[in-house]
Protein backbone atom coordinates (compact mmCIF):
# COMPACT_ATOMS: atom_id res chain seq x y z
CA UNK A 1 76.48 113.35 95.59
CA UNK A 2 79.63 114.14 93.93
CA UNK A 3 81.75 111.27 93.27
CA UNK A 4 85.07 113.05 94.39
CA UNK A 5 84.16 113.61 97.61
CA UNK A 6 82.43 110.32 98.30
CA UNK A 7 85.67 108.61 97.74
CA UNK A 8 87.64 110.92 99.49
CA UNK A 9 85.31 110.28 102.71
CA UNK A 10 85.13 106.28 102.03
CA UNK A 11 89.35 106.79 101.80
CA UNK A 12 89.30 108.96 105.45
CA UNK A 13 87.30 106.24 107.21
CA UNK A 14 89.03 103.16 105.65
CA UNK A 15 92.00 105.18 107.29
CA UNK A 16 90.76 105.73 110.27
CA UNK A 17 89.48 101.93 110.52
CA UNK A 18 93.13 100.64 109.49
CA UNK A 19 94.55 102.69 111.77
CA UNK A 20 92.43 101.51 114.78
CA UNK A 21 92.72 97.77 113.66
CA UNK A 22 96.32 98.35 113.80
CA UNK A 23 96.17 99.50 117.25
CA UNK A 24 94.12 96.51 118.33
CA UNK A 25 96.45 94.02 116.97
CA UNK A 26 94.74 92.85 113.81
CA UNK A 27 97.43 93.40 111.33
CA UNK A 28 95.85 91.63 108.20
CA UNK A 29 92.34 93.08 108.52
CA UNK A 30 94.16 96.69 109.06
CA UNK A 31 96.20 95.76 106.13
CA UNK A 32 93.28 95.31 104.03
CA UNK A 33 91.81 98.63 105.07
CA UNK A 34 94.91 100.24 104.46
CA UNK A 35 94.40 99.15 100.45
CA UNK A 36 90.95 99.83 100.43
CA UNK A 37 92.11 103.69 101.56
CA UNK A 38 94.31 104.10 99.44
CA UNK A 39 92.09 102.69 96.22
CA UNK A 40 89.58 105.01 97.52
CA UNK A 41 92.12 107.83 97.44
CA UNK A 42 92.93 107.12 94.06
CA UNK A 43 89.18 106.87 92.62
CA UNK A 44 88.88 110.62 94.19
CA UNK A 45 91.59 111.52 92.64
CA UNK A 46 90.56 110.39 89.42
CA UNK A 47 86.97 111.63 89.41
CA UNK A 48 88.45 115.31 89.97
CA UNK A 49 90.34 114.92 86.51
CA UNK A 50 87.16 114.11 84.97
């Protein structure tokens, strides 16, 4: 599979899991979602330069 979409998928449902964690009150484990996202967003991001 192509690396630039597989992070951009991992980054969509570390979003969407942040998001609901935030929702149910768990603000550190929604945090740490939240940075996984966004580290996943930037690996896709990089791949599609390469």
């Amino acid at each position: 599979m192509n690396k630039r979409i597989l992070f951009a998928i991992l980054a969509v449902a570390f979003l969407a899991g942040a998001i609901l964690r935030f929702m149910a009150g768990g603000m550190a484990y929604g945090l740490m979602l939240l940075i996984l996202a966004g580290a996943s967003a930037w690996f896709s991001i990089k791949a599609q330069r390469d």
